[in-house]
N, C-alpha and C. Protein backbone atom coordinates (compact mmCIF):
# COMPACT_ATOMS: atom_id res chain seq x y z
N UNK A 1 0.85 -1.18 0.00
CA UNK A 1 0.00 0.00 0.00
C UNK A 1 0.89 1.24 0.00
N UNK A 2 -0.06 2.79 -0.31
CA UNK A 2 1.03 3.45 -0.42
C UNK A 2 2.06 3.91 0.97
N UNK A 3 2.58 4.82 0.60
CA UNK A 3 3.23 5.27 2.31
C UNK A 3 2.24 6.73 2.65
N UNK A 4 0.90 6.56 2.49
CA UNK A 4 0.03 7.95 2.90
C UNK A 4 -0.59 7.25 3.81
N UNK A 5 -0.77 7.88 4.78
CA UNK A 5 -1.76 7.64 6.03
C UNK A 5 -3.23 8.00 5.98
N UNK A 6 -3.68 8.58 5.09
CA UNK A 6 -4.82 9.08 4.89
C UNK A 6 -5.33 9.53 3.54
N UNK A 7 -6.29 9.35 2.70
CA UNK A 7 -6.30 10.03 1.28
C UNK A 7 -6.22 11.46 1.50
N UNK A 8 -6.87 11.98 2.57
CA UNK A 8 -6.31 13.58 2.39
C UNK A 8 -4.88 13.96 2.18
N UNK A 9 -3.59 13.45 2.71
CA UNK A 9 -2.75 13.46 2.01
C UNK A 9 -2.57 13.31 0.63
N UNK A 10 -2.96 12.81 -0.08
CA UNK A 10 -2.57 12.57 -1.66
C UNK A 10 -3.24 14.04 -2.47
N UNK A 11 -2.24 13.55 -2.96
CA UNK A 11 -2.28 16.05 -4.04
C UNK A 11 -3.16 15.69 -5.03
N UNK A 12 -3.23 14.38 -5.78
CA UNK A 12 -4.57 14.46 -6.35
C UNK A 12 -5.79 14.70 -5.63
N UNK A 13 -6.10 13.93 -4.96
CA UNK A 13 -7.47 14.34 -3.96
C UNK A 13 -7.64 15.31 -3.66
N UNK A 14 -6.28 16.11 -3.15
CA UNK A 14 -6.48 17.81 -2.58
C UNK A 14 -6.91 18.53 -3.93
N UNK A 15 -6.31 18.54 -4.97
CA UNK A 15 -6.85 19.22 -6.46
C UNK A 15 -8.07 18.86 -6.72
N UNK A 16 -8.56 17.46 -6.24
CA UNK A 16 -9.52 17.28 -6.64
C UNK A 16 -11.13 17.97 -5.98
N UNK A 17 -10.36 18.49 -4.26
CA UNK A 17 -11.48 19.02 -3.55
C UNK A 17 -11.15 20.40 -3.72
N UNK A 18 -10.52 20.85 -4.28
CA UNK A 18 -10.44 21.99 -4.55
C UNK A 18 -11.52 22.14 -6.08
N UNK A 19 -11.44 21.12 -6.84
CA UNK A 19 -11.73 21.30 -8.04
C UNK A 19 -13.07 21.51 -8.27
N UNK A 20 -13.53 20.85 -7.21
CA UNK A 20 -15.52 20.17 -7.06
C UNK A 20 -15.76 21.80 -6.92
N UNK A 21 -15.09 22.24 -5.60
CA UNK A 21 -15.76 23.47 -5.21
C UNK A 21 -15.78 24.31 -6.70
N UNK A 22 -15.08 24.72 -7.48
CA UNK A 22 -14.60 25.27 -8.67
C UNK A 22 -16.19 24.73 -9.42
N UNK A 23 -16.27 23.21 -9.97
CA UNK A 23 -16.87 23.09 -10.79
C UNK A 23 -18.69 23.55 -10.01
N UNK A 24 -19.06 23.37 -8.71
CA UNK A 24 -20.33 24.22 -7.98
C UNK A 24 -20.09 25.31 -8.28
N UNK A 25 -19.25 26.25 -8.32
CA UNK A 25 -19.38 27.72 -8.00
C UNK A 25 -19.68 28.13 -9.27
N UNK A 26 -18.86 27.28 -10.53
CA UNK A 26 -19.02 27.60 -11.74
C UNK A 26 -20.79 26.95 -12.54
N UNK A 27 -21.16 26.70 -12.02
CA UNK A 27 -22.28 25.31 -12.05
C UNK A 27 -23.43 26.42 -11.47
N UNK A 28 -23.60 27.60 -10.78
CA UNK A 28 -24.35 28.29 -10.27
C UNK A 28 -24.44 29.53 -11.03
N UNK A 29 -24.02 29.23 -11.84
CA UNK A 29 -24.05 30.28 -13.29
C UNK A 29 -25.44 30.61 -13.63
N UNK A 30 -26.15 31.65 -13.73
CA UNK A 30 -27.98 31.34 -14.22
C UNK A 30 -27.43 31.01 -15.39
N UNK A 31 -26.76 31.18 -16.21
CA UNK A 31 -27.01 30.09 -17.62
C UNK A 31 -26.56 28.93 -18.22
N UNK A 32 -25.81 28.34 -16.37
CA UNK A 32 -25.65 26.64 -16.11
C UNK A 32 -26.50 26.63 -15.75
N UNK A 33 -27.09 27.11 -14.72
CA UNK A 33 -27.97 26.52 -13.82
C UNK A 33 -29.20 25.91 -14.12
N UNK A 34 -29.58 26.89 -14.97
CA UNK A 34 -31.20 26.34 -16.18
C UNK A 34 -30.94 24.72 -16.54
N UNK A 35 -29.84 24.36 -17.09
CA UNK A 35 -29.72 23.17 -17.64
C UNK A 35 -29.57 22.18 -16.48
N UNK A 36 -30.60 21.90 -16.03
CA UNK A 36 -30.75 20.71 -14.67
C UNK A 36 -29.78 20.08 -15.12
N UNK A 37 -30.17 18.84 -15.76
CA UNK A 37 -29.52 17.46 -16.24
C UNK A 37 -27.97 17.63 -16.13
N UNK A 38 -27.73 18.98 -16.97
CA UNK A 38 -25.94 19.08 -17.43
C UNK A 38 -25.69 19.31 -15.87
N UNK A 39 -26.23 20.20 -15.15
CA UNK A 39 -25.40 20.45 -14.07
C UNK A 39 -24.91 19.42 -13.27
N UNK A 40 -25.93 18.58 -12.83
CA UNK A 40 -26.09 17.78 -12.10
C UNK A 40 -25.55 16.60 -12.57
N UNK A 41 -25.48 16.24 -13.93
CA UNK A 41 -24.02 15.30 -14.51
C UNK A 41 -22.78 15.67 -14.22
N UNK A 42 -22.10 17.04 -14.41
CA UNK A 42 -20.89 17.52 -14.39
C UNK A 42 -20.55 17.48 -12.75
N UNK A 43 -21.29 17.52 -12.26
CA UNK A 43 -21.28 17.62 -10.69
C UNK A 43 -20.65 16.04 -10.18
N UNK A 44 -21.53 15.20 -10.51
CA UNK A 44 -21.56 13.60 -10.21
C UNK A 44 -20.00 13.53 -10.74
N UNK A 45 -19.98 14.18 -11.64
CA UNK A 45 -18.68 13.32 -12.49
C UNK A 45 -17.40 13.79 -11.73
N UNK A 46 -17.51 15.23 -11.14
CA UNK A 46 -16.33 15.80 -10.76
C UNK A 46 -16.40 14.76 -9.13
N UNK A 47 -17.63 15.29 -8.13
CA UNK A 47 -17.50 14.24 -7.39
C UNK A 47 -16.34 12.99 -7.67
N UNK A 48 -16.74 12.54 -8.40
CA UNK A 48 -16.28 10.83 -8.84
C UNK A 48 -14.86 10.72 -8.33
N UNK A 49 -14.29 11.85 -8.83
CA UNK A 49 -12.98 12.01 -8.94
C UNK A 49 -12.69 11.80 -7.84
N UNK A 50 -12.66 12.69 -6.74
CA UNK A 50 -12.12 13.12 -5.52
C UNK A 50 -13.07 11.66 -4.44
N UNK A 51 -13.54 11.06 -5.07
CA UNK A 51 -14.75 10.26 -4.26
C UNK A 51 -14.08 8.64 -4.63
N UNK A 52 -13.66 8.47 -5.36
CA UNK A 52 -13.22 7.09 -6.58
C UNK A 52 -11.29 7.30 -5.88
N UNK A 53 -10.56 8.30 -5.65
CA UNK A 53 -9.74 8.53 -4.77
C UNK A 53 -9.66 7.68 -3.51
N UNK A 54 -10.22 8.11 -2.94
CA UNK A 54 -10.64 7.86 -1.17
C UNK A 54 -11.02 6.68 -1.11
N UNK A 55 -11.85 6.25 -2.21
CA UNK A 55 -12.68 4.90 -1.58
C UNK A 55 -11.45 3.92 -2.13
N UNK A 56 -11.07 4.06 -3.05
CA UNK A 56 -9.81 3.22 -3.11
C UNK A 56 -8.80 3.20 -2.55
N UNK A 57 -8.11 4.30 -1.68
CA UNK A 57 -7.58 3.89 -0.66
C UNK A 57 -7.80 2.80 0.50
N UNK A 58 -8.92 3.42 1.06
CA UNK A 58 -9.70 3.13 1.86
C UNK A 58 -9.84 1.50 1.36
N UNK A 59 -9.88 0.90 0.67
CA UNK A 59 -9.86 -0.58 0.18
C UNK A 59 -8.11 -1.34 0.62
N UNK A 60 -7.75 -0.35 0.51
CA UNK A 60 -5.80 -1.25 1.46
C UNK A 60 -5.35 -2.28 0.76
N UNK A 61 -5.31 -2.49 -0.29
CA UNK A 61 -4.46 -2.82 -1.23
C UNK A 61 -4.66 -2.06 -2.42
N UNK A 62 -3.46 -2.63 -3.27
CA UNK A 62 -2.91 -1.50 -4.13
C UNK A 62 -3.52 -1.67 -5.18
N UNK A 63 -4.04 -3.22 -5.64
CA UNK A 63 -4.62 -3.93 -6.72
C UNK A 63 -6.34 -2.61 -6.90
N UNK A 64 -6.53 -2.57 -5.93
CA UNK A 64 -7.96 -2.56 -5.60
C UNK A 64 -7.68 -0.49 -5.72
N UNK A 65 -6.61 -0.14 -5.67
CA UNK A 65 -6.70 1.12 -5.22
C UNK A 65 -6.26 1.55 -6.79
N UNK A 66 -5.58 0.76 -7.68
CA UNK A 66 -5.26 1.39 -8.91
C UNK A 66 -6.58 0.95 -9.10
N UNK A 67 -7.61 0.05 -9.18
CA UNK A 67 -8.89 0.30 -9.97
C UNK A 67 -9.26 1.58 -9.91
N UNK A 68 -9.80 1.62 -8.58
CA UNK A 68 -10.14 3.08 -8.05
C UNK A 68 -9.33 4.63 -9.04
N UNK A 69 -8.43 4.27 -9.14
CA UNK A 69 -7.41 5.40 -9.49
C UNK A 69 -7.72 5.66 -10.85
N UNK A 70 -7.57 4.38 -11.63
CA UNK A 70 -8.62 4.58 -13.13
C UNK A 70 -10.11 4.68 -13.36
N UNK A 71 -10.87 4.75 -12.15
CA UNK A 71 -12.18 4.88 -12.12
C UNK A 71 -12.27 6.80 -12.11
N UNK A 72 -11.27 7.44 -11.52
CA UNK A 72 -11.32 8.54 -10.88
C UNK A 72 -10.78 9.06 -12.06
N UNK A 73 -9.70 8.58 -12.60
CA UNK A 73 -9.41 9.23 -14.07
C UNK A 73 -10.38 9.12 -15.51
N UNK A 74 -10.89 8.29 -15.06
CA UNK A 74 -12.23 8.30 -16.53
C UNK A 74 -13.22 9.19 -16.15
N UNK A 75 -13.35 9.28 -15.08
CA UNK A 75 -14.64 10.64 -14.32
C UNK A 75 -13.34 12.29 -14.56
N UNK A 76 -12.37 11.99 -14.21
CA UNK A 76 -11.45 13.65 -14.90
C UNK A 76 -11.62 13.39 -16.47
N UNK A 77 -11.93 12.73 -17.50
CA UNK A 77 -11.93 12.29 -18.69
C UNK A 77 -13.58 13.11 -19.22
N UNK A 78 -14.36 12.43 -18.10
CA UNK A 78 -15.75 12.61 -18.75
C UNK A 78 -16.20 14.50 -18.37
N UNK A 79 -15.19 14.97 -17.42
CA UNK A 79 -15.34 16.16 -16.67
C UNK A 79 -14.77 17.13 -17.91
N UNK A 80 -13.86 16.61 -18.36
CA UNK A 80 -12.79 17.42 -19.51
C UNK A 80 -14.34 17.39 -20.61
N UNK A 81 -14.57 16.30 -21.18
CA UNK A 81 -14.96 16.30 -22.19
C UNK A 81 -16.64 17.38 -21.85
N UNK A 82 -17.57 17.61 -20.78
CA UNK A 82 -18.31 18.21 -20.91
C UNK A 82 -17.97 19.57 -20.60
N UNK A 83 -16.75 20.29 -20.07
CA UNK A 83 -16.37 21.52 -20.28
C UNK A 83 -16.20 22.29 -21.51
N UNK A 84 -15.82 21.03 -22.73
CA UNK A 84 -16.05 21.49 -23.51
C UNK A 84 -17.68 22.27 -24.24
N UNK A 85 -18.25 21.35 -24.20
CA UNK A 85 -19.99 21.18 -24.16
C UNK A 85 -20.50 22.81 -23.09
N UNK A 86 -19.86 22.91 -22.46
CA UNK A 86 -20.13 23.75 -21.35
C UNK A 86 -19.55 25.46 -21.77
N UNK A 87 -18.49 25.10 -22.61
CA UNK A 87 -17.88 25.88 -23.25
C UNK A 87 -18.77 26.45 -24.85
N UNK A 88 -19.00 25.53 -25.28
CA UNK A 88 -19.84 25.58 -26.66
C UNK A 88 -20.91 25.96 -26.55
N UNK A 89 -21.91 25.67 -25.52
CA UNK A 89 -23.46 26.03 -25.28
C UNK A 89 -22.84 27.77 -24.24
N UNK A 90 -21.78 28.27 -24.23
CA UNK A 90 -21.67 29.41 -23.53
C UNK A 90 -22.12 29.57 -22.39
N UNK A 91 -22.05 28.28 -21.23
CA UNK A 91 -22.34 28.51 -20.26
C UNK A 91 -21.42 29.00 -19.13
N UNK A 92 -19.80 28.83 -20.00
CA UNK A 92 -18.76 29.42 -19.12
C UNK A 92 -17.88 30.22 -20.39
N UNK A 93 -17.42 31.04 -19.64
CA UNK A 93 -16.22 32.01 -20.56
C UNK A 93 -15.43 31.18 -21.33
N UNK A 94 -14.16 31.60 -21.80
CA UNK A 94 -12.93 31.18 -22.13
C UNK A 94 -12.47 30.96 -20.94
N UNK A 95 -11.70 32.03 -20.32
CA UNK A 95 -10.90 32.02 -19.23
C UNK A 95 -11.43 30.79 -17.79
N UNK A 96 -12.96 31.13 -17.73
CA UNK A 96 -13.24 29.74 -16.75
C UNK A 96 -12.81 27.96 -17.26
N UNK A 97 -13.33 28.35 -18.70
CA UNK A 97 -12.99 26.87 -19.39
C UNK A 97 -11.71 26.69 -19.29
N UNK A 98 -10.80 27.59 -19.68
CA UNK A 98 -9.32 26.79 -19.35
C UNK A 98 -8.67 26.95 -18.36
N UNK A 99 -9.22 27.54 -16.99
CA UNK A 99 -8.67 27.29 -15.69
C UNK A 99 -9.11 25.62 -15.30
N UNK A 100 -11.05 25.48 -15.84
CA UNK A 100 -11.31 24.41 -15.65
C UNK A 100 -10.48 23.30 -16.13
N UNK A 101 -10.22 23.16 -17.68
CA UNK A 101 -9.45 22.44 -18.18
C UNK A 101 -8.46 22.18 -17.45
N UNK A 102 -7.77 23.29 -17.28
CA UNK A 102 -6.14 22.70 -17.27
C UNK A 102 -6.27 22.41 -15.66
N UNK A 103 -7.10 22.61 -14.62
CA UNK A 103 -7.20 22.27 -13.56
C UNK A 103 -7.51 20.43 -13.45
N UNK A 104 -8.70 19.78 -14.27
CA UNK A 104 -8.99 18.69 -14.29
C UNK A 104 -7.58 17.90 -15.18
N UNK A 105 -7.19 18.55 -16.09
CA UNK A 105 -6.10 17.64 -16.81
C UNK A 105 -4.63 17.46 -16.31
N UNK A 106 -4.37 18.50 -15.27
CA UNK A 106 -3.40 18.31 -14.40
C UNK A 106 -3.62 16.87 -13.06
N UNK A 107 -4.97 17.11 -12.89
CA UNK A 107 -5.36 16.05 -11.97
C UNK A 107 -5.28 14.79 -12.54
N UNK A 108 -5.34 14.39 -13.85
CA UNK A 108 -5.61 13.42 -14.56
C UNK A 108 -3.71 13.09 -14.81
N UNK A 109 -3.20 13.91 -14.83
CA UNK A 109 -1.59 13.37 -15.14
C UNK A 109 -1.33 13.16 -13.69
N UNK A 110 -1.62 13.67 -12.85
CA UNK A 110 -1.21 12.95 -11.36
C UNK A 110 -1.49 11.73 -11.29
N UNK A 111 -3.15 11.63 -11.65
CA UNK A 111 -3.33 10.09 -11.50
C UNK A 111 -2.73 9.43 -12.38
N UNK A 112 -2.55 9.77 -13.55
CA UNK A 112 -1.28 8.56 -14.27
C UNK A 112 -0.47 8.56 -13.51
N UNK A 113 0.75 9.17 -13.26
CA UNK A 113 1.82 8.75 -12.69
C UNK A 113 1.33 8.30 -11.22
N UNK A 114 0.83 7.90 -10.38
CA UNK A 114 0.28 7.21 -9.27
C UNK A 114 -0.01 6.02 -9.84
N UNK A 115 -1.24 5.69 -10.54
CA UNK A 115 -1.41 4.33 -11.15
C UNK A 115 0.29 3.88 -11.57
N UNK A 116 0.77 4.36 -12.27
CA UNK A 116 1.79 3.80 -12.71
C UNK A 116 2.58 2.96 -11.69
N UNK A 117 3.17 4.56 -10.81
CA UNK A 117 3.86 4.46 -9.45
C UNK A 117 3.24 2.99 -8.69
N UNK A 118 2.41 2.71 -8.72
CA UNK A 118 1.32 2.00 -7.63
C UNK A 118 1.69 0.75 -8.61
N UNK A 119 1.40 0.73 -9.73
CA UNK A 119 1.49 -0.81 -10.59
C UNK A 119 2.94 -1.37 -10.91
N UNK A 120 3.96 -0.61 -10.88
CA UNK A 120 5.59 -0.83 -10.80
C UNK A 120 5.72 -1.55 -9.53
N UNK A 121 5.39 -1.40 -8.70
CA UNK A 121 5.67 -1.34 -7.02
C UNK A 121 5.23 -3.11 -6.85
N UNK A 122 3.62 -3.47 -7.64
CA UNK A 122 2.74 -4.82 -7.10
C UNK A 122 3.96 -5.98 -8.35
């Protein structure tokens, strides 16, 4: 397992609870907000991330925690891909979209190199 005592230690998770708050605040937009469905997908998905983290720790082996780790990176995958969507229907600027972006795709290269780190190691 890794050498973290807690998932709050791990800098993905911290980006990642930083990120949720980001994608709510941005998500309270009146011209996100109208779109129930989208919001409330983009929400679940960012969740996932920071949520698919933890619970795979929390499982104590490593087998079980890289699932987790690629579960959490296909939810930063599905988060990327509706910012775009989010971007196109003009529900966020430029400048929000690529803080968003490059905020979720930084999280997503952490979790590669962790999965990796984690699958070298078993």
């Amino acid at each position: 397992m890794s050498k973290f005592k807690s998932f709050e230690e791990i800098n993905s998770w911290q980006k990642s609870r930083i990120f949720n708050k980001k994608i709510y605040l941005v998500t309270e937009n009146p011209n996100f907000k109208k779109d129930f469905d989208f919001v409330r997908q983009i929400r679940r998905a960012s969740l996932s991330i920071s949520s698919n983290i933890a619970e795979g720790f929390e499982r104590n082996t490593d087998k079980e925690f890289v699932y987790f780790l690629y579960v959490a990176k296909a939810s930063a995958g599905e988060v990327r891909s509706q910012l775009y969507l989010a971007f196109d229907l003009e529900y966020i600027i430029k400048e929000e979209f690529e803080i968003l972006l490059n905020s979720v795709t930084e999280i997503s290269k952490l979790l590669s190199g962790f999965i990796k780190y984690l699958s070298q190691k078993s």
